[in-house]
C-alpha atoms as a PDB file:
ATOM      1  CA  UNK A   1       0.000   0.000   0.000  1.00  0.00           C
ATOM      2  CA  UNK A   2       0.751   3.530  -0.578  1.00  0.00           C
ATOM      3  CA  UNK A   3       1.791   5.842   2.364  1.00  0.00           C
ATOM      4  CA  UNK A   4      -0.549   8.413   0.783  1.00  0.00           C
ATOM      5  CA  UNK A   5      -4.084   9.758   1.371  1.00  0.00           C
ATOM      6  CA  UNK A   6      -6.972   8.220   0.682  1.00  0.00           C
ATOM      7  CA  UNK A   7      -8.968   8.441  -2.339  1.00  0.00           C
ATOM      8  CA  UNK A   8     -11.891  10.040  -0.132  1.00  0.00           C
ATOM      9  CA  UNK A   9      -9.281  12.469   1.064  1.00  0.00           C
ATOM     10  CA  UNK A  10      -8.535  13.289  -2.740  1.00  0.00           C
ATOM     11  CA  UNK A  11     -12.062  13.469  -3.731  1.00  0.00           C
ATOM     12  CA  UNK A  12     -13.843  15.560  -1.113  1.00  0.00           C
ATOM     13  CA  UNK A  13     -10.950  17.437   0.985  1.00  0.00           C
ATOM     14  CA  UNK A  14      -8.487  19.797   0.339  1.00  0.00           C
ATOM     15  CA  UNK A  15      -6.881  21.231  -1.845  1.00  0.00           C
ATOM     16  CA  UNK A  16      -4.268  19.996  -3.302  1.00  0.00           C
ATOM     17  CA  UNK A  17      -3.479  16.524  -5.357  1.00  0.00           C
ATOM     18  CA  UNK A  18      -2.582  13.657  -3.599  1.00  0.00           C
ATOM     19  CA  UNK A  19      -1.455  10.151  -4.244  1.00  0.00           C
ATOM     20  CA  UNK A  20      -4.787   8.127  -4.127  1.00  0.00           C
ATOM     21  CA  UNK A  21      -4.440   5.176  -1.452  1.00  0.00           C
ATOM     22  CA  UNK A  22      -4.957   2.410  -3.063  1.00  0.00           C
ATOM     23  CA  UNK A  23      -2.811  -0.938  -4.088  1.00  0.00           C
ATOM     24  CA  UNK A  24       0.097  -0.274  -5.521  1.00  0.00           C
ATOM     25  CA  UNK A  25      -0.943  -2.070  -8.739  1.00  0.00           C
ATOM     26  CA  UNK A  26      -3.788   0.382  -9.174  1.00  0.00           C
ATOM     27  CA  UNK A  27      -2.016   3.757  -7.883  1.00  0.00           C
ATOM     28  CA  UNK A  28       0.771   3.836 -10.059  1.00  0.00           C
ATOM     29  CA  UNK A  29      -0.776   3.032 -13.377  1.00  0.00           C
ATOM     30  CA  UNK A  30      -3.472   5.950 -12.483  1.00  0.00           C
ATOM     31  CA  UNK A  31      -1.276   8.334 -11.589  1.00  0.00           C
ATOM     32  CA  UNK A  32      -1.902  10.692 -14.770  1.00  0.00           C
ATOM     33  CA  UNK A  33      -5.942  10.405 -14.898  1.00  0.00           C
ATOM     34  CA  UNK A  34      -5.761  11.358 -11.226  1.00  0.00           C
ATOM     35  CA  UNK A  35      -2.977  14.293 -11.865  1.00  0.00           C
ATOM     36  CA  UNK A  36      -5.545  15.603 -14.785  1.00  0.00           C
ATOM     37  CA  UNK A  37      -7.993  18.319 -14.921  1.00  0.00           C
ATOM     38  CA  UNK A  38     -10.820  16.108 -15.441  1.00  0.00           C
ATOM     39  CA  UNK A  39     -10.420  14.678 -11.878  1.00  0.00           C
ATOM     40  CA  UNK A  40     -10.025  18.202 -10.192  1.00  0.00           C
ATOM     41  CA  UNK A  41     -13.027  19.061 -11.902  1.00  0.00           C
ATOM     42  CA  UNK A  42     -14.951  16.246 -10.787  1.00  0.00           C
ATOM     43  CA  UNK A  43     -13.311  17.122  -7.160  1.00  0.00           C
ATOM     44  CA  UNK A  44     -14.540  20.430  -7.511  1.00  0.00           C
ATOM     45  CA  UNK A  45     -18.509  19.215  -8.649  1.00  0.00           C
ATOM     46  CA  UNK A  46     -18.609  16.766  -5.723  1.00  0.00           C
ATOM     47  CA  UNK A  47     -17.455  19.114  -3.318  1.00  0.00           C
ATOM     48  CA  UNK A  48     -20.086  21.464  -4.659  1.00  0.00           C
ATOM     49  CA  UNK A  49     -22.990  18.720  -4.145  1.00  0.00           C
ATOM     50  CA  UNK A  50     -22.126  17.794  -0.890  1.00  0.00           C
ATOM     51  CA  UNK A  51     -21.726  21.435  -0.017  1.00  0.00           C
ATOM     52  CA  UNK A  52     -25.190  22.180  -1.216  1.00  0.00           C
ATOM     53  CA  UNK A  53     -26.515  19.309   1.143  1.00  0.00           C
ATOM     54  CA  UNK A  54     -26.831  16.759  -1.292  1.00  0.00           C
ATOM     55  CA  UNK A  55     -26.961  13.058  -0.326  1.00  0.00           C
ATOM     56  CA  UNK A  56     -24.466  10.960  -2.615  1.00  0.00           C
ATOM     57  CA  UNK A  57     -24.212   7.434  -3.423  1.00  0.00           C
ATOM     58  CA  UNK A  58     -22.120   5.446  -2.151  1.00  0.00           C
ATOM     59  CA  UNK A  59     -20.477   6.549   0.160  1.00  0.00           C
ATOM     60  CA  UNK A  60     -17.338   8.416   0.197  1.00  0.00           C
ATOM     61  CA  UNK A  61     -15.018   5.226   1.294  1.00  0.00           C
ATOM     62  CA  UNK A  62     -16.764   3.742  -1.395  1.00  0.00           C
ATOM     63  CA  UNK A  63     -16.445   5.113  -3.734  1.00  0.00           C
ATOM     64  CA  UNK A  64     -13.394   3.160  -4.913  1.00  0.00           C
ATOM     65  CA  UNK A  65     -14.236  -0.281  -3.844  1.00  0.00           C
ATOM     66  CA  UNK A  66     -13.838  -2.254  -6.970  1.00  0.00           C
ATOM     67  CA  UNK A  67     -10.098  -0.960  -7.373  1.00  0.00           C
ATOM     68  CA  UNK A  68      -9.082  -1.887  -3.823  1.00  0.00           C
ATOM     69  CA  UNK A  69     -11.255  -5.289  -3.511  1.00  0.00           C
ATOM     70  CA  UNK A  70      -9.675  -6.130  -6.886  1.00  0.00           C
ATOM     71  CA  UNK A  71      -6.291  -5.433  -7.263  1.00  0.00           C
ATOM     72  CA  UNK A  72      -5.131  -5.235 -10.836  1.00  0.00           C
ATOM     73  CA  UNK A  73      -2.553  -7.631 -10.971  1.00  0.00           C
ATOM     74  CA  UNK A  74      -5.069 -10.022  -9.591  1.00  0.00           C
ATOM     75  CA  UNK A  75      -7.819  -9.478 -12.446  1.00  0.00           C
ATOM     76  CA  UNK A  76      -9.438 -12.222 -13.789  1.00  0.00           C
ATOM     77  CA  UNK A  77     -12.526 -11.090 -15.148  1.00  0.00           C
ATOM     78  CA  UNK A  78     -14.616  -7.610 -15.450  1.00  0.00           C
ATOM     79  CA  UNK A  79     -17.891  -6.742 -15.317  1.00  0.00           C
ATOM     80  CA  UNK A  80     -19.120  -3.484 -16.658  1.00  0.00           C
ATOM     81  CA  UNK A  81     -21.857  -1.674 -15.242  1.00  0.00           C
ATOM     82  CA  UNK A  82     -23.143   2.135 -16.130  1.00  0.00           C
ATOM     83  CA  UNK A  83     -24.483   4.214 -12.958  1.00  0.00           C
ATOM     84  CA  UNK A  84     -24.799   2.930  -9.177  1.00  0.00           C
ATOM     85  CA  UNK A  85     -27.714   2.458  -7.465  1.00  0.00           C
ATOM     86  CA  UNK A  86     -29.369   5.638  -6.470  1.00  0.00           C
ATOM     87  CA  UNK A  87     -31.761   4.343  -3.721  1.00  0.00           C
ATOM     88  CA  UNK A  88     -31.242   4.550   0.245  1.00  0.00           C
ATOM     89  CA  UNK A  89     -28.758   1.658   1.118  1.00  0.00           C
ATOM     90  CA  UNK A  90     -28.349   0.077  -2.301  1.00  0.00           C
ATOM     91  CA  UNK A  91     -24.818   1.032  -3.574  1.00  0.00           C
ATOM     92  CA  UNK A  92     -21.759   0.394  -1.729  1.00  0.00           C
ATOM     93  CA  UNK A  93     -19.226   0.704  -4.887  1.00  0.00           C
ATOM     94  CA  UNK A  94     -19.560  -2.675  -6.835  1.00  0.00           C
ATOM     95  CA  UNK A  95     -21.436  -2.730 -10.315  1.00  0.00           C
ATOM     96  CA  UNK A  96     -25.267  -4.694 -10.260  1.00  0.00           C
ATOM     97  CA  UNK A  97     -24.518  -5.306  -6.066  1.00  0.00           C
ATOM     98  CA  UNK A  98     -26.285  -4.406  -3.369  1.00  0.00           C
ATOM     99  CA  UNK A  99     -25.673  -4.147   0.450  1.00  0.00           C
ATOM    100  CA  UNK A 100     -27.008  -6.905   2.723  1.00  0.00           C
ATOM    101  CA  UNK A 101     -30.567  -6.705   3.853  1.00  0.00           C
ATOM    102  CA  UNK A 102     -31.408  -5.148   0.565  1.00  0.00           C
ATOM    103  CA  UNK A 103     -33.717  -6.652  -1.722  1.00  0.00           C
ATOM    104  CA  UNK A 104     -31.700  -7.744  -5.079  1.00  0.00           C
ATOM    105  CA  UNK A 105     -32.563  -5.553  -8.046  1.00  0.00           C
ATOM    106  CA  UNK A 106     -34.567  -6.551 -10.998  1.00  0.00           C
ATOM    107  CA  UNK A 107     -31.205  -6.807 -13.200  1.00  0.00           C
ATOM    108  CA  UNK A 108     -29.617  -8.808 -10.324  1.00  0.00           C
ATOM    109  CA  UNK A 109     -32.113 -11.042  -9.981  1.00  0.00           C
ATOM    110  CA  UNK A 110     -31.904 -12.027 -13.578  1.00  0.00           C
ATOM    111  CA  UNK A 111     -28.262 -12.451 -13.368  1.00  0.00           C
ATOM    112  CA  UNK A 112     -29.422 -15.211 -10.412  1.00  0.00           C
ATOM    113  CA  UNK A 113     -31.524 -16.557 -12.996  1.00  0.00           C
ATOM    114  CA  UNK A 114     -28.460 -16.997 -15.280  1.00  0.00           C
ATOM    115  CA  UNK A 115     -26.174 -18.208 -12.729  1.00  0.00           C
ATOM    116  CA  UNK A 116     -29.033 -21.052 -11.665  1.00  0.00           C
ATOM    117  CA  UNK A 117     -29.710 -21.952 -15.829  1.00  0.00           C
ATOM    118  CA  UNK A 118     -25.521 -22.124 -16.824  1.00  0.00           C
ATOM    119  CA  UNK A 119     -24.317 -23.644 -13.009  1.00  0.00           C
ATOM    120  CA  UNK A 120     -27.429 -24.903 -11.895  1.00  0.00           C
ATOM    121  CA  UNK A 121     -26.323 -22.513  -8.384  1.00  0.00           C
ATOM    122  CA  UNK A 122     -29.408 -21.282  -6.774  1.00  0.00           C
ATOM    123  CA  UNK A 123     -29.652 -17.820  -5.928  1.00  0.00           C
ATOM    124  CA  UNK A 124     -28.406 -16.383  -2.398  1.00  0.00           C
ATOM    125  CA  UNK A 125     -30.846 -14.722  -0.264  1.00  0.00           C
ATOM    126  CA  UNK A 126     -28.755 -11.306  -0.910  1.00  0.00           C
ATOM    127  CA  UNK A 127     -27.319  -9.520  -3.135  1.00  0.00           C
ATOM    128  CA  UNK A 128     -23.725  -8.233  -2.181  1.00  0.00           C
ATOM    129  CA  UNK A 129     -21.089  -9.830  -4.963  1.00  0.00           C
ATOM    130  CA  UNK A 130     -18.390  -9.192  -2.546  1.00  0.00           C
ATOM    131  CA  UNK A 131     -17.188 -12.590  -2.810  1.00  0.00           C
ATOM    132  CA  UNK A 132     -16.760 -12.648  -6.613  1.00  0.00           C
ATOM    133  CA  UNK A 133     -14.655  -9.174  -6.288  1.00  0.00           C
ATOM    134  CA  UNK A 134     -12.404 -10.663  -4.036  1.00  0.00           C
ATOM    135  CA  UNK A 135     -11.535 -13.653  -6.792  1.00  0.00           C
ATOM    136  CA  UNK A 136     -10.208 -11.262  -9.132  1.00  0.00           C
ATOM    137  CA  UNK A 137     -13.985 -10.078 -10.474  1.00  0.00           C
ATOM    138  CA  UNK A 138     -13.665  -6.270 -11.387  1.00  0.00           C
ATOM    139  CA  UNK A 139     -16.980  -4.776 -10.876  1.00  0.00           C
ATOM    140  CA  UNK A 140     -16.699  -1.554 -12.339  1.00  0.00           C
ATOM    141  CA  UNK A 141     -19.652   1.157 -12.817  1.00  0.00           C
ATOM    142  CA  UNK A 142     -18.612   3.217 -16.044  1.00  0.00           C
ATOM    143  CA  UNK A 143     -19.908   6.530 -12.874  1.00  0.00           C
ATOM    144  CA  UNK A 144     -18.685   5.835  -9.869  1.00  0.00           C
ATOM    145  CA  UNK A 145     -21.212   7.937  -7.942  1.00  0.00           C
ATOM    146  CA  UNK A 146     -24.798   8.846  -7.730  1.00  0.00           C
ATOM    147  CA  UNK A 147     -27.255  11.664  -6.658  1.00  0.00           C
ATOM    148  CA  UNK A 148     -29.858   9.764  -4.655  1.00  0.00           C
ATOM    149  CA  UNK A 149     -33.388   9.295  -6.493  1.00  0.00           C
ATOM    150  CA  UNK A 150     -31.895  11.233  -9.305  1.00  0.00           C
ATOM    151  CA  UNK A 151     -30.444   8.547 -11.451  1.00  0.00           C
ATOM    152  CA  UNK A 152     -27.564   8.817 -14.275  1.00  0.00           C
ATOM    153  CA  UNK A 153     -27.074  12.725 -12.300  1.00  0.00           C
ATOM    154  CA  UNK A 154     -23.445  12.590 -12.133  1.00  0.00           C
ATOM    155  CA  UNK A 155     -22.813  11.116 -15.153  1.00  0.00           C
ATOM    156  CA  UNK A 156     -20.511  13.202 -18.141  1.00  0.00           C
ATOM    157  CA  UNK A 157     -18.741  14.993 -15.277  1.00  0.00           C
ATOM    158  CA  UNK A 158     -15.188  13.308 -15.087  1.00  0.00           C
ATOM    159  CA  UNK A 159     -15.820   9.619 -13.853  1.00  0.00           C
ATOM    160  CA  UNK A 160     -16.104   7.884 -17.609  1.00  0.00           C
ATOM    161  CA  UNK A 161     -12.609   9.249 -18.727  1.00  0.00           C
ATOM    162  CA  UNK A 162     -11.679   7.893 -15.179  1.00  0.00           C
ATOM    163  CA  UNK A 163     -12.853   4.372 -15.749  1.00  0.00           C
ATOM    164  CA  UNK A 164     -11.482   4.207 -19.617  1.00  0.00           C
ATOM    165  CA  UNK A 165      -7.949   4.768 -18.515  1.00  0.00           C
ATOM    166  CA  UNK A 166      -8.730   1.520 -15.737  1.00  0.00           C
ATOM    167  CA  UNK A 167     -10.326  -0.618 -18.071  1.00  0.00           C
ATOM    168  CA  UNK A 168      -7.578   0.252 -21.010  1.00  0.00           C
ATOM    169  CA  UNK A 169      -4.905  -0.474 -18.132  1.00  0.00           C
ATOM    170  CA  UNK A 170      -6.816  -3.907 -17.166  1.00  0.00           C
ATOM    171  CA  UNK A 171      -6.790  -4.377 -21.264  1.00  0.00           C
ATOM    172  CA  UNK A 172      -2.931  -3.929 -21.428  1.00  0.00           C
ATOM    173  CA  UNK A 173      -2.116  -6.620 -19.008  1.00  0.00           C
ATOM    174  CA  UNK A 174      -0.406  -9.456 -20.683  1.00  0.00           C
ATOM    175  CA  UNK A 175      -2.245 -12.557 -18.840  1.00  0.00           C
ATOM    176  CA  UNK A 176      -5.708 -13.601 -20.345  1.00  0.00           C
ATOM    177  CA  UNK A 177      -8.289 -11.799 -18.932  1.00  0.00           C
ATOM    178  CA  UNK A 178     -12.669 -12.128 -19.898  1.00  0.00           C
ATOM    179  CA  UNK A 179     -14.446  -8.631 -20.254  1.00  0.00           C
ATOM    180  CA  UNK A 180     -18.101  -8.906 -19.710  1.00  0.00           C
ATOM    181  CA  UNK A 181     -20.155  -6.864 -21.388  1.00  0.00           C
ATOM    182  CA  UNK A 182     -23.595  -6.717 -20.937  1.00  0.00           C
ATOM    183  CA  UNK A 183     -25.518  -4.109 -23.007  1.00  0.00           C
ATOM    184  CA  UNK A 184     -25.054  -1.820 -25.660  1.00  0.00           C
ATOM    185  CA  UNK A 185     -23.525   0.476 -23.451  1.00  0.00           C
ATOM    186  CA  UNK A 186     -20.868  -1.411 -21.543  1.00  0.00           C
ATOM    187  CA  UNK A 187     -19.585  -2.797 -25.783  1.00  0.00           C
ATOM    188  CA  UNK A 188     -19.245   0.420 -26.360  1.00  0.00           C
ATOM    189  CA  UNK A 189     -17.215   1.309 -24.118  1.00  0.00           C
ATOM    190  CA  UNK A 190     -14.641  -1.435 -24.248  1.00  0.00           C
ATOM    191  CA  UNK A 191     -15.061  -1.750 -27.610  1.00  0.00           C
ATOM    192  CA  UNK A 192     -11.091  -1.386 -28.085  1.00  0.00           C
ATOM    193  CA  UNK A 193     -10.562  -4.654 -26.470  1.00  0.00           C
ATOM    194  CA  UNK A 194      -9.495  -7.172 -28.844  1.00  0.00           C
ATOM    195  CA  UNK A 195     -11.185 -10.700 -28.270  1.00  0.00           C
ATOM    196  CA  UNK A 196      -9.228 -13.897 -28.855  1.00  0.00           C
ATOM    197  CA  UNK A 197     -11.227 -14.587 -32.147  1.00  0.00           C
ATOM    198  CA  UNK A 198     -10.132 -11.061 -33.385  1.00  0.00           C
ATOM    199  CA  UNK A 199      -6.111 -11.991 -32.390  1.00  0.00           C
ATOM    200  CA  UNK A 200      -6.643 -10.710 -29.307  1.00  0.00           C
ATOM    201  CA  UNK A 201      -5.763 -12.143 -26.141  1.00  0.00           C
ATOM    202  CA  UNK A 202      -8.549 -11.583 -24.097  1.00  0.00           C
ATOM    203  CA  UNK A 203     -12.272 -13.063 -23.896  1.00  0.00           C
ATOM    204  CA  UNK A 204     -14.483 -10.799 -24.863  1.00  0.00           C
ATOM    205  CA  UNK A 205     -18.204 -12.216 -24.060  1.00  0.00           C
ATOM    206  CA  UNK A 206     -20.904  -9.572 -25.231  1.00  0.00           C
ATOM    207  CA  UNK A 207     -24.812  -9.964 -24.512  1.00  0.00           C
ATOM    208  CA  UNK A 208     -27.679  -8.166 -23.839  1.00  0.00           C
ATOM    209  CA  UNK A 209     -28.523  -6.504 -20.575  1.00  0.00           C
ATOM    210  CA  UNK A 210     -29.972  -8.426 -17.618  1.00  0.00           C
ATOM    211  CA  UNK A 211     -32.136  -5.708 -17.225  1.00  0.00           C
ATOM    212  CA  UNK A 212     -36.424  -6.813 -17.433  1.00  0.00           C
ATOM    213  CA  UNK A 213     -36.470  -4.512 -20.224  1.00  0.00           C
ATOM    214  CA  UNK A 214     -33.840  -7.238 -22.283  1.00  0.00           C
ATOM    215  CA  UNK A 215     -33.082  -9.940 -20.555  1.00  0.00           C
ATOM    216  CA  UNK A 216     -35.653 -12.050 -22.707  1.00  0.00           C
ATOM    217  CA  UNK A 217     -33.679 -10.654 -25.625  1.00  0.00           C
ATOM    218  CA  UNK A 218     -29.793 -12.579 -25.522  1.00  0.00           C
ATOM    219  CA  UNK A 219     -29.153 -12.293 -22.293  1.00  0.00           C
ATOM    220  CA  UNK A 220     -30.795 -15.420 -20.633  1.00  0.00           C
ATOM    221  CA  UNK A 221     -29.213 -18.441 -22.062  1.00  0.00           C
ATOM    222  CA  UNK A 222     -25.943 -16.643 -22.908  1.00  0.00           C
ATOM    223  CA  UNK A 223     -24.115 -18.226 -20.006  1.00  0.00           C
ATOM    224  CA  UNK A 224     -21.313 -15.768 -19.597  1.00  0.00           C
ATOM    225  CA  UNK A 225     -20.250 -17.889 -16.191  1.00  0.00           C
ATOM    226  CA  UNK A 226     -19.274 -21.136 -18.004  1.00  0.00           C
ATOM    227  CA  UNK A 227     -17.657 -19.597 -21.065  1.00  0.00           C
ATOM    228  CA  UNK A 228     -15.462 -17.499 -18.270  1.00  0.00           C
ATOM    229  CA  UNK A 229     -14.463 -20.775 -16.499  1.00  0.00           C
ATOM    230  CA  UNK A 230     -13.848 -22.608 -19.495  1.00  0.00           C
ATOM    231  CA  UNK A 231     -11.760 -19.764 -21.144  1.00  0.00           C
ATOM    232  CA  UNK A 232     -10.236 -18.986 -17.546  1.00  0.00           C
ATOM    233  CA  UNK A 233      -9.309 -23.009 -17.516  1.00  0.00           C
ATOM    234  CA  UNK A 234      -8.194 -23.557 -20.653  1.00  0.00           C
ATOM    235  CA  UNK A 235      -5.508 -20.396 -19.772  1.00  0.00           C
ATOM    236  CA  UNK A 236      -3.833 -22.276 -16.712  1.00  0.00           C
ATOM    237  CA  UNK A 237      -5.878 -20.400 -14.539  1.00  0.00           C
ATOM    238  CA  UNK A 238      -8.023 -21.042 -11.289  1.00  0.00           C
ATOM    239  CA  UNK A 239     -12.161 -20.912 -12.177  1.00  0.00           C
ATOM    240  CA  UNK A 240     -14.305 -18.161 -10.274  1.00  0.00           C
ATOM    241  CA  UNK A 241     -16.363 -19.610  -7.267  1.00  0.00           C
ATOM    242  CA  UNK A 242     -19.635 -17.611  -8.681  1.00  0.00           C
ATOM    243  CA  UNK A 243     -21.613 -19.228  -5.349  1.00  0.00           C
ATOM    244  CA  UNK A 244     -21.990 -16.474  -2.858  1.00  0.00           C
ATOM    245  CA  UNK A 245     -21.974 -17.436   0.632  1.00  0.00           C
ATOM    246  CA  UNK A 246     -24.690 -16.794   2.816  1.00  0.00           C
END
């Protein structure tokens, strides 16, 4: 770990520029994006919400959780998501997961669905993907933060140039890693990562959204858990546990 202060400290305090805390693997790599204007600027909006009384999602420790749950010399595997959730207690910094004792969203319940049809694992009775973060799952919202009940309100202010320059470092990593990407939106914004079948070396395993809206349409049946074991297998690497512990 750095000797630095923490990313909380370098979004809402201060102000100068410090070193973000966070793993070494992740600090050093994202030194420039956090040196640029487009993170003071997003400094500078945040500070301005929370000045102005308004309650942001999640939390300010938080707000980084992917990156330090999931180091990136120990990604295996991302999942893209677009916005956190913007009710009371949902987010807590991982894409499509929830906080314990919160009922599982519509999109995450869908994903259960998957997970029970491809693995034949039934669904916890939460919905915190904790556990698959700490096996080398990247959960990564495209915005890492939210205005409560106002959904998509902090997005085009500095957080999507943020998580480019992570998933492009993730993509420059020479060890075999499968990008999950559910939804128009999440494709296009890794669409610069080469898949295997494109003399790439990454698996690249694209589908429609879990959401209600079009789940019915490519995403049920498209068993992105098996194809990432199989892939993750046939690379000399250790399969994801996708059962979540009670």
């Amino acid at each position: 770990m750095t000797d630095t202060p923490s990313p909380t400290t370098y979004i809402t305090e201060g102000t100068s520029r410090p070193q973000p805390q966070l793993d070494k693997s992740w600090a050093e790599p994202l030194t420039p994006i956090f040196a640029s204007p487009v993170m003071t600027q997003l400094r500078e909006f945040l500070l301005t919400e929370k000045a102005a009384g308004k309650r942001i999602f999640p939390k300010g420790s938080e707000y980084f959780a992917a990156l330090n749950l999931t180091p990136l010399d120990k990604v295996r595997v991302v999942i893209l998501g677009q916005d956190p959730y913007h009710g009371e207690g949902q987010a807590h910094g991982l894409c499509f997961s929830v906080q314990r004792g919160v009922r599982p969203p519509p999109s995450l319940v869908n994903i259960y669905k998957e997970l029970k049809a491809d693995l034949g694992i039934d669904p916890p009775r939460h919905g915190n993907l904790t556990h698959w973060a700490e096996q080398g799952v990247l959960l990564l919202n495209s915005v890492l933060t939210v205005e409560m009940a106002k959904a998509a309100s902090h997005q085009k202010r500095g957080w999507e140039q943020f998580t480019d320059a992570v998933i492009a470092e993730v993509a420059r990593q020479e060890r075999p890693i499968v990008f999950i990407l559910w939804g128009a939106y999440a494709q296009k914004k890794a669409a610069f990562v080469q898949d295997v079948t494109q003399g790439g070396r990454h698996l690249v395993i694209r589908s429609a959204h879990p959401s209600p809206l079009s789940a019915h349409n490519g995403f049920l049946g498209s068993r992105p858990f098996s194809r990432t074991n199989d892939f993750l297998r046939q690379n000399g690497q250790a399969e994801i546990d996708w059962r979540l512990p009670e």
